[in-house]
PDB file of N, CA and C in Angstrom:
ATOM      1  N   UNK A   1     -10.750  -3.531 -18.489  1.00  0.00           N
ATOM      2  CA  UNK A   1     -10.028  -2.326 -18.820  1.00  0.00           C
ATOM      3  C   UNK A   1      -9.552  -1.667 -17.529  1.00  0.00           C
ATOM      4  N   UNK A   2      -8.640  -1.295 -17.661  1.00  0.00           N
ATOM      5  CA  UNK A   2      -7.789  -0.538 -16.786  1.00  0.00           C
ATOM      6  C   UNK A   2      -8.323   0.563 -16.065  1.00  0.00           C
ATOM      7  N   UNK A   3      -8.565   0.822 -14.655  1.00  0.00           N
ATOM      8  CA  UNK A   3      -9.362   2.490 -14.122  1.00  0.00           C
ATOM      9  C   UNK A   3      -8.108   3.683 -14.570  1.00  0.00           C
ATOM     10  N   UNK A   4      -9.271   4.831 -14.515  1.00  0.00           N
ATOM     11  CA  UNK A   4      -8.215   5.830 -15.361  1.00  0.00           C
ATOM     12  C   UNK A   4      -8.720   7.452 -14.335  1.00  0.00           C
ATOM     13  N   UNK A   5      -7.467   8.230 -14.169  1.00  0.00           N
ATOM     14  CA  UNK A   5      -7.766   9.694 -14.037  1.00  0.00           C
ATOM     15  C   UNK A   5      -8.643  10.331 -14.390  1.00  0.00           C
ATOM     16  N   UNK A   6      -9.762  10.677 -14.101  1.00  0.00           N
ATOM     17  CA  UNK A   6     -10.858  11.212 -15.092  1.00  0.00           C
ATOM     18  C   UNK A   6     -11.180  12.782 -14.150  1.00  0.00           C
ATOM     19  N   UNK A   7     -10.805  14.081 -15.077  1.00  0.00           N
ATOM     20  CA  UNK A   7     -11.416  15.377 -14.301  1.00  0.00           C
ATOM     21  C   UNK A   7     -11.960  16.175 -15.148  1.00  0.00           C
ATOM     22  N   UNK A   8     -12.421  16.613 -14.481  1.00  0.00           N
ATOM     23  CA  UNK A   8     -13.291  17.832 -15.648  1.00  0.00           C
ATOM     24  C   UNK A   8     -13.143  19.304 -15.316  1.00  0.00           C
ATOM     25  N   UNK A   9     -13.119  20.212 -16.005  1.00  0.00           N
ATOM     26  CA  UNK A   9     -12.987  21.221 -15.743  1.00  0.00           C
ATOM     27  C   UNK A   9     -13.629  22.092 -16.860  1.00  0.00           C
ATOM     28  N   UNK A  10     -14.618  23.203 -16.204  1.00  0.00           N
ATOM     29  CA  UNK A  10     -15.676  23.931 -17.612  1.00  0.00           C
ATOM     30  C   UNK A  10     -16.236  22.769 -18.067  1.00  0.00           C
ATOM     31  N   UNK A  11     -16.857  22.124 -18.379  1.00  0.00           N
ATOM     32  CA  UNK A  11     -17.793  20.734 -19.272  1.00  0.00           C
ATOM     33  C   UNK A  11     -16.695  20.058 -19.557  1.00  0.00           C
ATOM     34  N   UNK A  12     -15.506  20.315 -19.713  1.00  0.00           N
ATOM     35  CA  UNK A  12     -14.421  19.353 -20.332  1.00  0.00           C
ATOM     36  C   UNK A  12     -13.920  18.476 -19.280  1.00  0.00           C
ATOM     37  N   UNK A  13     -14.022  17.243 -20.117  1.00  0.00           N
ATOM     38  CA  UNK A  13     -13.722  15.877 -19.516  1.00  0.00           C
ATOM     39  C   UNK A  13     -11.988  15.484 -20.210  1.00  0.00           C
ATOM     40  N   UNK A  14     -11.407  15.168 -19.307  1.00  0.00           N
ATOM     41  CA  UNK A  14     -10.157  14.704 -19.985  1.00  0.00           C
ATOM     42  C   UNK A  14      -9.582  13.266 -18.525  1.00  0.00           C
ATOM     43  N   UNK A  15      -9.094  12.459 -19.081  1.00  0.00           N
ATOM     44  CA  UNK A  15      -8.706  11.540 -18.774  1.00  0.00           C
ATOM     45  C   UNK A  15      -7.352  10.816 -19.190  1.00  0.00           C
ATOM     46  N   UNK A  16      -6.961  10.213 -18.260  1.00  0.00           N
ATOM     47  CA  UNK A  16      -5.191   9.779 -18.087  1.00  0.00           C
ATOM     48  C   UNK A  16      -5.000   8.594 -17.374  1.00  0.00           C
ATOM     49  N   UNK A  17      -4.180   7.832 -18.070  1.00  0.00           N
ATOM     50  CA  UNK A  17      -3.975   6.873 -18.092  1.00  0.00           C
ATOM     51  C   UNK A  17      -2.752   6.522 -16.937  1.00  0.00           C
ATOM     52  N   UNK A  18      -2.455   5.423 -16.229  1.00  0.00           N
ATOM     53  CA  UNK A  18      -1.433   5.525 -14.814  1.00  0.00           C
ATOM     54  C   UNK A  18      -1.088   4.214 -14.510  1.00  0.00           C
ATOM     55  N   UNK A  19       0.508   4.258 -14.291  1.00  0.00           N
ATOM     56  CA  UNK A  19       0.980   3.064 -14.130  1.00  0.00           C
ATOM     57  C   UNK A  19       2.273   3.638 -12.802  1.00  0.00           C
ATOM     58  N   UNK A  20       1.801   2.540 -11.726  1.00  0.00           N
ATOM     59  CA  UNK A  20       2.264   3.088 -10.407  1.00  0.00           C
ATOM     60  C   UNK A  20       3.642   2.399 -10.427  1.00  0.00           C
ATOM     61  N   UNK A  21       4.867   3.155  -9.706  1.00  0.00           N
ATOM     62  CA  UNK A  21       6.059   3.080 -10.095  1.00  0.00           C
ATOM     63  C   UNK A  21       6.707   2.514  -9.125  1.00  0.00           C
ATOM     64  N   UNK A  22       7.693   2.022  -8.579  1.00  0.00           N
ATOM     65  CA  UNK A  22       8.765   2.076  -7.401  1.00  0.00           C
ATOM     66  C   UNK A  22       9.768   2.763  -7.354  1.00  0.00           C
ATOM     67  N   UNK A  23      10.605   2.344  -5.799  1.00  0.00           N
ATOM     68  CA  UNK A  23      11.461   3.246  -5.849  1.00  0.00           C
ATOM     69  C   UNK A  23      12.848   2.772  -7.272  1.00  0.00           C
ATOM     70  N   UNK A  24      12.488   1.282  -6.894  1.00  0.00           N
ATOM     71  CA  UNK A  24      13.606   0.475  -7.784  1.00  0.00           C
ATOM     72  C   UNK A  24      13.332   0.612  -9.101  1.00  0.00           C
ATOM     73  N   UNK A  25      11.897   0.902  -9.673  1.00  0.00           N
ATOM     74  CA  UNK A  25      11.895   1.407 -11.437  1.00  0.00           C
ATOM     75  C   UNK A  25      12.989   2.492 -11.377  1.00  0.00           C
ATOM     76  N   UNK A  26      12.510   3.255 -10.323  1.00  0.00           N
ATOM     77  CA  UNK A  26      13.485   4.862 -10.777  1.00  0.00           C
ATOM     78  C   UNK A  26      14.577   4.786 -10.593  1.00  0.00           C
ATOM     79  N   UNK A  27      15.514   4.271  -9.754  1.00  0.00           N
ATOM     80  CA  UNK A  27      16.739   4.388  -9.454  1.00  0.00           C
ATOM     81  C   UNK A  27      17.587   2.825  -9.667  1.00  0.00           C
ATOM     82  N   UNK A  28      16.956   2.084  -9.928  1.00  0.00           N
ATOM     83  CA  UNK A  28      17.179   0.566 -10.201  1.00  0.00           C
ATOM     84  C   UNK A  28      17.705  -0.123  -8.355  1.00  0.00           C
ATOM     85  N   UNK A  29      18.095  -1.006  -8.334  1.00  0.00           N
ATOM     86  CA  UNK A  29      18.345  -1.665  -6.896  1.00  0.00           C
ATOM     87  C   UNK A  29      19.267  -2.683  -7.012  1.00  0.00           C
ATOM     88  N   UNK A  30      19.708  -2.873  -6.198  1.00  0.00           N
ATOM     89  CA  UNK A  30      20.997  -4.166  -5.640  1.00  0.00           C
ATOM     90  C   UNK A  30      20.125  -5.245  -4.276  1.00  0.00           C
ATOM     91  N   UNK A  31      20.821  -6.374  -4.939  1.00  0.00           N
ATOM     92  CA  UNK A  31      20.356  -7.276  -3.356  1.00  0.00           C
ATOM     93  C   UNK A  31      21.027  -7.760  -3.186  1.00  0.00           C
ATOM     94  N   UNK A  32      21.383  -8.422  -2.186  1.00  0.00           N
ATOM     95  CA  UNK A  32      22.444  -8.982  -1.697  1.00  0.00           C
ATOM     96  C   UNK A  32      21.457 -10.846  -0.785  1.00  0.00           C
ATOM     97  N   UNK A  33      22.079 -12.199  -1.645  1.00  0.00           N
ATOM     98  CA  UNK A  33      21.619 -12.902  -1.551  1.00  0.00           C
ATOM     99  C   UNK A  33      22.761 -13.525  -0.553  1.00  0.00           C
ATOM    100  N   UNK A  34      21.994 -14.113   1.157  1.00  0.00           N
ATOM    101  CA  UNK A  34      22.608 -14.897   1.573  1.00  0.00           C
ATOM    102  C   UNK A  34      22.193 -16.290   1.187  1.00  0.00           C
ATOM    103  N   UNK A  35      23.882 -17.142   1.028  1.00  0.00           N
ATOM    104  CA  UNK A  35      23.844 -18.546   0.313  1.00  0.00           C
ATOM    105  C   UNK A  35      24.138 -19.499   2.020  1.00  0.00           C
ATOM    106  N   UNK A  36      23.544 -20.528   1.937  1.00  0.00           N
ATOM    107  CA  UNK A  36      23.905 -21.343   2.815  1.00  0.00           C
ATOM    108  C   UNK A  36      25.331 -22.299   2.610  1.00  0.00           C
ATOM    109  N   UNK A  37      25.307 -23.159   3.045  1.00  0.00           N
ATOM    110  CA  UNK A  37      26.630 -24.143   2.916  1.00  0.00           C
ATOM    111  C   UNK A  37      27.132 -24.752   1.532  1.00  0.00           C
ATOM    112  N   UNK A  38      25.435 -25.017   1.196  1.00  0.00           N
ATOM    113  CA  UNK A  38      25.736 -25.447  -0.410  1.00  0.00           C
ATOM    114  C   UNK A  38      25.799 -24.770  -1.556  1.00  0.00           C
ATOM    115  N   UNK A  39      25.629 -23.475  -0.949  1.00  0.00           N
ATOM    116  CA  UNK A  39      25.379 -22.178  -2.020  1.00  0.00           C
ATOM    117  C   UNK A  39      24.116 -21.872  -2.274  1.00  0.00           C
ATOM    118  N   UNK A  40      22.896 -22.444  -1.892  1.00  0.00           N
ATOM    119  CA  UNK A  40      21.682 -22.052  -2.326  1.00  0.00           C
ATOM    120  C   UNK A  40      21.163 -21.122  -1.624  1.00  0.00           C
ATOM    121  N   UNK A  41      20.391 -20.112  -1.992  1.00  0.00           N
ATOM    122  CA  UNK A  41      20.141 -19.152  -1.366  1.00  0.00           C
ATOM    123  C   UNK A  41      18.986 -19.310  -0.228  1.00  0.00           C
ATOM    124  N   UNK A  42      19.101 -18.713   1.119  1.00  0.00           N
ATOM    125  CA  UNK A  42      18.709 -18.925   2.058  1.00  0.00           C
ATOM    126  C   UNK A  42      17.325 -17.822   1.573  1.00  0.00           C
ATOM    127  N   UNK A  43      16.425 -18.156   2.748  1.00  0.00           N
ATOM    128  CA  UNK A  43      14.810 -17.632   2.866  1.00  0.00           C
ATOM    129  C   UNK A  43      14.640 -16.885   4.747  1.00  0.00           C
ATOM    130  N   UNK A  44      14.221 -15.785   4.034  1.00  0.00           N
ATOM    131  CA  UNK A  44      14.093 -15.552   5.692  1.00  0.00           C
ATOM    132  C   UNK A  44      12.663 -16.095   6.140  1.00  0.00           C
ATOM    133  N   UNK A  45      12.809 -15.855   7.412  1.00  0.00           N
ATOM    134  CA  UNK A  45      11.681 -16.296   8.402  1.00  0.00           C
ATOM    135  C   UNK A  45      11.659 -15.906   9.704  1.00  0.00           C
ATOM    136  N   UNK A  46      10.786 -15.752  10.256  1.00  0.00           N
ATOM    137  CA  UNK A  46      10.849 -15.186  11.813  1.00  0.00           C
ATOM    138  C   UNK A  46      10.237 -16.040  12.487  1.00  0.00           C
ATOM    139  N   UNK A  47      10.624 -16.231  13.820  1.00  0.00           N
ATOM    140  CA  UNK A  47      10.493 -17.138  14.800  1.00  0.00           C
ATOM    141  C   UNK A  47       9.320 -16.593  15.817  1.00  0.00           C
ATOM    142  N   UNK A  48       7.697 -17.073  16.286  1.00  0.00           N
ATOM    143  CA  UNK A  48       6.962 -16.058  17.089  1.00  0.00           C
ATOM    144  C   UNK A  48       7.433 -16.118  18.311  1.00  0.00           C
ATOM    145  N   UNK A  49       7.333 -15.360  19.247  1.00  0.00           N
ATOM    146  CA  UNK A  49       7.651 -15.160  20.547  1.00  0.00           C
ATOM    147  C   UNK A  49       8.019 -16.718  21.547  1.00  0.00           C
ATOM    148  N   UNK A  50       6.729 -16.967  21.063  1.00  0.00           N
ATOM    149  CA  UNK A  50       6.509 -18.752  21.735  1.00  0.00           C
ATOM    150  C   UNK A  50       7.527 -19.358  21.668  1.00  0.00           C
ATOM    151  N   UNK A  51       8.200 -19.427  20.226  1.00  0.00           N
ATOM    152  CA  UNK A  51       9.146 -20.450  19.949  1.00  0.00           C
ATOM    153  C   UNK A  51       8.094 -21.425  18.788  1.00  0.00           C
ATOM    154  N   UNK A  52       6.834 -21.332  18.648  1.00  0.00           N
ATOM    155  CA  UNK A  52       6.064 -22.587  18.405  1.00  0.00           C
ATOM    156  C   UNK A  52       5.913 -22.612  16.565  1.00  0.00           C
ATOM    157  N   UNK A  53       6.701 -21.659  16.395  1.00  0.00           N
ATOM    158  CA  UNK A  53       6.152 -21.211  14.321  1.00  0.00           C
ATOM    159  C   UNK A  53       6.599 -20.444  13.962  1.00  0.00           C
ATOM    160  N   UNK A  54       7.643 -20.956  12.611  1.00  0.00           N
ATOM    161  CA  UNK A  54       8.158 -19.858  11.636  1.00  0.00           C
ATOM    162  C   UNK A  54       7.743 -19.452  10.868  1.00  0.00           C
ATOM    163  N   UNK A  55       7.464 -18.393  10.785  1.00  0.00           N
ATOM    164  CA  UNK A  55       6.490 -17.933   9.796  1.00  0.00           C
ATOM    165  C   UNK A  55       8.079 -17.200   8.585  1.00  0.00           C
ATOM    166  N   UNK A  56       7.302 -17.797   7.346  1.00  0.00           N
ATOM    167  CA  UNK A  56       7.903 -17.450   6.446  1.00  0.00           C
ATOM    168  C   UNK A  56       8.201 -16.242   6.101  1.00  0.00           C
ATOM    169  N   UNK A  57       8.657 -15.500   4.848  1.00  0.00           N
ATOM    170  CA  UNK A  57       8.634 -14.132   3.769  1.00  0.00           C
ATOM    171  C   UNK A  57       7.083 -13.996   3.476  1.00  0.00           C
ATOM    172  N   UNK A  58       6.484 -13.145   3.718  1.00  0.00           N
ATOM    173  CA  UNK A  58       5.451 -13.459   2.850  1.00  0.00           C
ATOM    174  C   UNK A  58       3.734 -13.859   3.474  1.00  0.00           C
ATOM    175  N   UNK A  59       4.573 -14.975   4.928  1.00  0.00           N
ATOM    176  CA  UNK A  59       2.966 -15.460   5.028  1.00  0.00           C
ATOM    177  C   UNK A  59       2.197 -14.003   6.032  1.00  0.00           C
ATOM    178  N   UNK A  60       2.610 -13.281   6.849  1.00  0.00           N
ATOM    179  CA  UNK A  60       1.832 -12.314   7.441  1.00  0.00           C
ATOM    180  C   UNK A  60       0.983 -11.226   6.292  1.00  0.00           C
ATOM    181  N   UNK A  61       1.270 -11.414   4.874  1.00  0.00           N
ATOM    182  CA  UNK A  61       0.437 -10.725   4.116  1.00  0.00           C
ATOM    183  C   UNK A  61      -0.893 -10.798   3.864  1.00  0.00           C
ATOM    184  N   UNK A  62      -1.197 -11.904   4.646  1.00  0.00           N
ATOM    185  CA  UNK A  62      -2.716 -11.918   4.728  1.00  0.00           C
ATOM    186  C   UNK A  62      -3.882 -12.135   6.155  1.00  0.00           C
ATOM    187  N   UNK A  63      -2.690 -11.310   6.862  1.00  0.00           N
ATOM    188  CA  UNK A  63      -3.338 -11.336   7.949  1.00  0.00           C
ATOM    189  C   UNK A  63      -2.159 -11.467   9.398  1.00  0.00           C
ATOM    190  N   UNK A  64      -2.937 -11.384  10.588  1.00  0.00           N
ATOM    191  CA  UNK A  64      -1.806 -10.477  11.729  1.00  0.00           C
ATOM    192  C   UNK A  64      -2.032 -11.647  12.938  1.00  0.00           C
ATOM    193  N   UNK A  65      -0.987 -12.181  13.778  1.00  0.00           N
ATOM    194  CA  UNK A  65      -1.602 -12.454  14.742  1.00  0.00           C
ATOM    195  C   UNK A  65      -1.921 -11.744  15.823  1.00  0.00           C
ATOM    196  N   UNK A  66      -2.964 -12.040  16.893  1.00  0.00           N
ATOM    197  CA  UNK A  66      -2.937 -11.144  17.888  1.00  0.00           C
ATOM    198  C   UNK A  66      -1.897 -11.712  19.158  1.00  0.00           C
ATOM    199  N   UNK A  67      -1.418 -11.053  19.893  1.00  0.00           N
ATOM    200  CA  UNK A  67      -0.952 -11.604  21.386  1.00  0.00           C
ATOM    201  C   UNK A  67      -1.104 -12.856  21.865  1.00  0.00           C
ATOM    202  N   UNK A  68      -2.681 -13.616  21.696  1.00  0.00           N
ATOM    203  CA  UNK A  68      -2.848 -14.841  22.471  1.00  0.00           C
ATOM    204  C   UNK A  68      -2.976 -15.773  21.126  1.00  0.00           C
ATOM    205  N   UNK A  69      -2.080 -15.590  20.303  1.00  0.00           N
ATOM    206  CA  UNK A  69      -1.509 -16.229  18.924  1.00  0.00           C
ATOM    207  C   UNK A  69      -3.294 -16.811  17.939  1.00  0.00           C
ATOM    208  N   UNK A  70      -4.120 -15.899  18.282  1.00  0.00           N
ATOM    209  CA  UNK A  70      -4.786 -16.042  17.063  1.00  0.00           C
ATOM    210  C   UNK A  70      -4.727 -15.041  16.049  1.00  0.00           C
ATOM    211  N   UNK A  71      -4.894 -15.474  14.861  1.00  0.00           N
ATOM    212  CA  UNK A  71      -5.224 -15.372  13.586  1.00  0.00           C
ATOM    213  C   UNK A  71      -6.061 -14.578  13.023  1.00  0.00           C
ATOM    214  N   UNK A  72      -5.598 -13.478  12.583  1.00  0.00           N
ATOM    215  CA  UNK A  72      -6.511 -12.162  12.178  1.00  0.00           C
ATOM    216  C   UNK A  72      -6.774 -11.937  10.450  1.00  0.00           C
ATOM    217  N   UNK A  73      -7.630 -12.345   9.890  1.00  0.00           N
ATOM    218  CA  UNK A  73      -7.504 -11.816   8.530  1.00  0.00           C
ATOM    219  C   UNK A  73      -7.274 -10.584   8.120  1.00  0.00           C
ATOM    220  N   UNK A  74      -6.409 -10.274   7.015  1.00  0.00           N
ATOM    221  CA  UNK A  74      -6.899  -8.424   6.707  1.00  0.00           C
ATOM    222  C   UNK A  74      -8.019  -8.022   6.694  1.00  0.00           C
ATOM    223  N   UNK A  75      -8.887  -9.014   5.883  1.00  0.00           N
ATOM    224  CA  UNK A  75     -10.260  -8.504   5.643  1.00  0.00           C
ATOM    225  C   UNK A  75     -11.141  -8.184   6.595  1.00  0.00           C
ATOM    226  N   UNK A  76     -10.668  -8.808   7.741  1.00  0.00           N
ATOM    227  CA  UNK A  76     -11.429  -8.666   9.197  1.00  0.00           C
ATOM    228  C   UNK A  76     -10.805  -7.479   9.924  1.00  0.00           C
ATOM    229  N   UNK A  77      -9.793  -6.995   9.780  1.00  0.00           N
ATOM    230  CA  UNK A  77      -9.431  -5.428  10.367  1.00  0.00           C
ATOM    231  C   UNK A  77      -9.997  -4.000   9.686  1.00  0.00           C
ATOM    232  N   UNK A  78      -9.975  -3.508  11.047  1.00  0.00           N
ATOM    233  CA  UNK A  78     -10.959  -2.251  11.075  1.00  0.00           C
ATOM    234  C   UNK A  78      -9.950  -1.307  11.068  1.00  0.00           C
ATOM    235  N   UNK A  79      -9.765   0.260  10.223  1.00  0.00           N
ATOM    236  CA  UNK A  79      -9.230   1.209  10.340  1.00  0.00           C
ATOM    237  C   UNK A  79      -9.764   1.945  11.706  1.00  0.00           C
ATOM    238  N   UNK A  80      -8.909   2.669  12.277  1.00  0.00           N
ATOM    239  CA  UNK A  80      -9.145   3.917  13.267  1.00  0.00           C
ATOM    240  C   UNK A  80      -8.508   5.130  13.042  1.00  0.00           C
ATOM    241  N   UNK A  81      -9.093   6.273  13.587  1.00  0.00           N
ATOM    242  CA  UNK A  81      -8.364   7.528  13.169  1.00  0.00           C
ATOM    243  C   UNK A  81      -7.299   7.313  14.896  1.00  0.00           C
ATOM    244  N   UNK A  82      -6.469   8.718  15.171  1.00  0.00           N
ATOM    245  CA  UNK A  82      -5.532   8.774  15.849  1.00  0.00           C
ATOM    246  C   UNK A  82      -6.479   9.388  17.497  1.00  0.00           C
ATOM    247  N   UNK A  83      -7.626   9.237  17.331  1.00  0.00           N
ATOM    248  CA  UNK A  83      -8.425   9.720  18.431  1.00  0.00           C
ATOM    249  C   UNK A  83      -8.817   8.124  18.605  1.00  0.00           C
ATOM    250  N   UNK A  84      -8.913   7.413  18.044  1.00  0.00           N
ATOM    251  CA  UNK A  84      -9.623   5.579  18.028  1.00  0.00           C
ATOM    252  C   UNK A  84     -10.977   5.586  17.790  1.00  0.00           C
ATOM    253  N   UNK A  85     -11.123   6.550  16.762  1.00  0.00           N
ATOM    254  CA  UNK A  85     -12.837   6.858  16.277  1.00  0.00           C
ATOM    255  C   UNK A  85     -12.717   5.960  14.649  1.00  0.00           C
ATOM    256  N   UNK A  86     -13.553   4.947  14.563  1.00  0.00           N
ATOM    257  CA  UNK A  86     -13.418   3.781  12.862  1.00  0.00           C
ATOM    258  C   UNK A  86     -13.143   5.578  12.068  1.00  0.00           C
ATOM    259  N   UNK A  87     -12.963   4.661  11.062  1.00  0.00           N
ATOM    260  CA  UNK A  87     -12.898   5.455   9.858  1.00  0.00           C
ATOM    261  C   UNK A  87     -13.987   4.809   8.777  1.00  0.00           C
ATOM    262  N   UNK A  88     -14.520   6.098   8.202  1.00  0.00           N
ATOM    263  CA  UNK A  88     -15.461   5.445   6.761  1.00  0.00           C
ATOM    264  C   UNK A  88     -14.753   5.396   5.839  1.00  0.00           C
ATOM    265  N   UNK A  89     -14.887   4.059   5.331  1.00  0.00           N
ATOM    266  CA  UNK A  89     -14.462   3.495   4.195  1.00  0.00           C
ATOM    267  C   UNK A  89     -14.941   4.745   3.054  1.00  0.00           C
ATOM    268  N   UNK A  90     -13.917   5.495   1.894  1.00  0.00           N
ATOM    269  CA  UNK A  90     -13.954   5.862   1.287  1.00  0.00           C
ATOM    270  C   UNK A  90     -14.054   5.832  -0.037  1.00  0.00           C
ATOM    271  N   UNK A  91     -14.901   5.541  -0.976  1.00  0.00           N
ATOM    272  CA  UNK A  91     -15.186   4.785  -2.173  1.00  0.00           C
ATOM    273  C   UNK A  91     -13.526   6.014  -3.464  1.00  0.00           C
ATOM    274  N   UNK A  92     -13.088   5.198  -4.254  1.00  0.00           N
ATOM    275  CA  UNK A  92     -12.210   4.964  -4.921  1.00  0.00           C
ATOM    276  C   UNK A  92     -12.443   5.682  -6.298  1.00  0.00           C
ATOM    277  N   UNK A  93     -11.982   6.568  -6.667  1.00  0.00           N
ATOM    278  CA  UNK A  93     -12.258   8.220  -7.604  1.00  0.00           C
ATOM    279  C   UNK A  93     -11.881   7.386  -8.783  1.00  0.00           C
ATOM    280  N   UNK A  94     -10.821   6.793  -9.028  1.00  0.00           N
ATOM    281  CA  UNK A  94     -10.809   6.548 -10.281  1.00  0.00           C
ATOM    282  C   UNK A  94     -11.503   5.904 -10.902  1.00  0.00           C
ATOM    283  N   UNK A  95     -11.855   6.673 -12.264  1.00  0.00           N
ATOM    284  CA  UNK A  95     -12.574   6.524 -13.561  1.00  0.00           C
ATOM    285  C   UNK A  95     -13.653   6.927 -13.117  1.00  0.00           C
ATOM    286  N   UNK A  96     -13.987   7.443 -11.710  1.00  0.00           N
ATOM    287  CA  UNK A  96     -15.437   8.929 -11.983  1.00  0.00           C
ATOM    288  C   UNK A  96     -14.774  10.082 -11.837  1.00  0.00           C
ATOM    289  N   UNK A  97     -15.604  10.619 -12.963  1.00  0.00           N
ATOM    290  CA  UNK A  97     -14.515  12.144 -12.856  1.00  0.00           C
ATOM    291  C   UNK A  97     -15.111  12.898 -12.142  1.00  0.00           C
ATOM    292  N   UNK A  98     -13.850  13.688 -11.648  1.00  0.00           N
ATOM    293  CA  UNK A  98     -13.560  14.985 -10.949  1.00  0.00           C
ATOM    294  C   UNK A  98     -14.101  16.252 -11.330  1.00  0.00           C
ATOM    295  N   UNK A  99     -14.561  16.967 -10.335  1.00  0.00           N
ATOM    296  CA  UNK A  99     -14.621  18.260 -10.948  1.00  0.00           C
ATOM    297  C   UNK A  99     -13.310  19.500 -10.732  1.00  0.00           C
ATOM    298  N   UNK A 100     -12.122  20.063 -11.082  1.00  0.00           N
ATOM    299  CA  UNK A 100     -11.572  20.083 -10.864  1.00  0.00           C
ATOM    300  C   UNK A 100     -11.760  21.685 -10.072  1.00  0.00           C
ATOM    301  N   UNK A 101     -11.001  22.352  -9.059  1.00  0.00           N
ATOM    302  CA  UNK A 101     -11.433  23.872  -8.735  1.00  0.00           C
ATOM    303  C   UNK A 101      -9.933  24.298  -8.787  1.00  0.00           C
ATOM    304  N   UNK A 102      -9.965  25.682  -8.669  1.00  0.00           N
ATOM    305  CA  UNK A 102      -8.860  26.226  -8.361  1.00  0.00           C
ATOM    306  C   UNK A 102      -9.200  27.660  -9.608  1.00  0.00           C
ATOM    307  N   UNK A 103      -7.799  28.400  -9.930  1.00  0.00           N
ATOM    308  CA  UNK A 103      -6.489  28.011  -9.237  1.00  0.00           C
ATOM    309  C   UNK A 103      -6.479  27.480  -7.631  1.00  0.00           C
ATOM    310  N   UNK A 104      -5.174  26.878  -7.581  1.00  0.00           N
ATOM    311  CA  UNK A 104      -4.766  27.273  -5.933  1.00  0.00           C
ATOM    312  C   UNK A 104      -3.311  27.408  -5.696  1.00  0.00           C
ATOM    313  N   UNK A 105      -3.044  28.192  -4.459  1.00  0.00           N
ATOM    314  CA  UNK A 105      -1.718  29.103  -4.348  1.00  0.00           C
ATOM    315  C   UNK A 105      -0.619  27.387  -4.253  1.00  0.00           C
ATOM    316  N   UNK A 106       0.529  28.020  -5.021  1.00  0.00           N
ATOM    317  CA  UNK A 106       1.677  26.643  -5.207  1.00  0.00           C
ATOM    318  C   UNK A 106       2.149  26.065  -3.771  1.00  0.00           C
ATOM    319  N   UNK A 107       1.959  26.690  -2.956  1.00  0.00           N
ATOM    320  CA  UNK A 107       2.281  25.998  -1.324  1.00  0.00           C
ATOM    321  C   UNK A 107       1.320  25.011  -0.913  1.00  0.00           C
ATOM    322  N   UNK A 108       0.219  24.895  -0.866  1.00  0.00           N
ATOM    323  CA  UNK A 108      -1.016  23.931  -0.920  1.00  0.00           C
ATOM    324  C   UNK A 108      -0.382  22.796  -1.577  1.00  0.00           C
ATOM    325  N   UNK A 109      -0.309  22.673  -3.025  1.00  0.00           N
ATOM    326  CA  UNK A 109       0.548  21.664  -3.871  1.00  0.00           C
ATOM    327  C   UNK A 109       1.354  21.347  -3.306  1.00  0.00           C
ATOM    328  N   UNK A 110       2.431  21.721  -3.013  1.00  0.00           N
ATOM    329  CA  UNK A 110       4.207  21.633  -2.509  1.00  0.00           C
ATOM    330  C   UNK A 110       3.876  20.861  -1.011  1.00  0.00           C
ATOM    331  N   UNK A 111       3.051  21.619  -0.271  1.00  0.00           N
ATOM    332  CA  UNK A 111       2.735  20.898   1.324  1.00  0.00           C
ATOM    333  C   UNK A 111       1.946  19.452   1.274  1.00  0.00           C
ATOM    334  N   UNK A 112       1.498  19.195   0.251  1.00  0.00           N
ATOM    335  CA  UNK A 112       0.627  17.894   0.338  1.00  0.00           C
ATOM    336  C   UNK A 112       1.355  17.190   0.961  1.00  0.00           C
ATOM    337  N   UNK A 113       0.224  16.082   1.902  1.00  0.00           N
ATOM    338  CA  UNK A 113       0.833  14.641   2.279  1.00  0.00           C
ATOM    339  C   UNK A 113      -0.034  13.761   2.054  1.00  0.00           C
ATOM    340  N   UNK A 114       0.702  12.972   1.114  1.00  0.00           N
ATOM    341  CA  UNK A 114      -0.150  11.480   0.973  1.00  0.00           C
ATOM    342  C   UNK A 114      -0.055  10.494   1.993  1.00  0.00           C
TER     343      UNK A 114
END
């Protein structure tokens, strides 16, 4: 089952259901396909510094190289804050509920940054 919004406010529990959007759901999108000689559509790829490997669309999604061309998993990278102090991993709210507070003044809301 799907994780869900869950807050409470006074003993009351209420919960909501969420389906994350793009920019292209909302406004729809255009692409523009380059065709090679025969018409089939070309694939990008990038060339590393070396010259020694093209790395495809796609393959750096699971990981980074470093400078002296090794191989970094995501799972093996560490967050830092902007001082270079780790960051604690923050456990993931949805479907434990919230307690909700407020009011709070509409500028708080309006200023958020995600």
């Amino acid at each position: 089952m799907a994780k869900v919004i869950s807050v409470q406010r006074d003993g009351a529990e209420s919960t909501f259901n969420f389906k994350s959007i793009d920019r292209a759901a909302i406004y729809g999108k255009r692409r523009r396909v380059a065709l090679d000689e025969n018409g089939e559509p070309c694939s990008r790829g990038s060339l590393l510094d070396d010259g020694s490997m093209i790395l495809r669309s796609g393959m750096t999604g699971q990981g980074y190289f470093l400078p002296d061309g090794t191989f970094l998993k995501q799972t093996e990278l560490e967050g830092y804050d902007t001082d270079g102090q780790p960051i604690t991993k923050v456990p993931s709210t949805l479907g434990v509920p919230q307690e909700l507070e407020g009011p709070i003044a509409p500028h708080e809301v309006l200023d958020l940054r995600v």
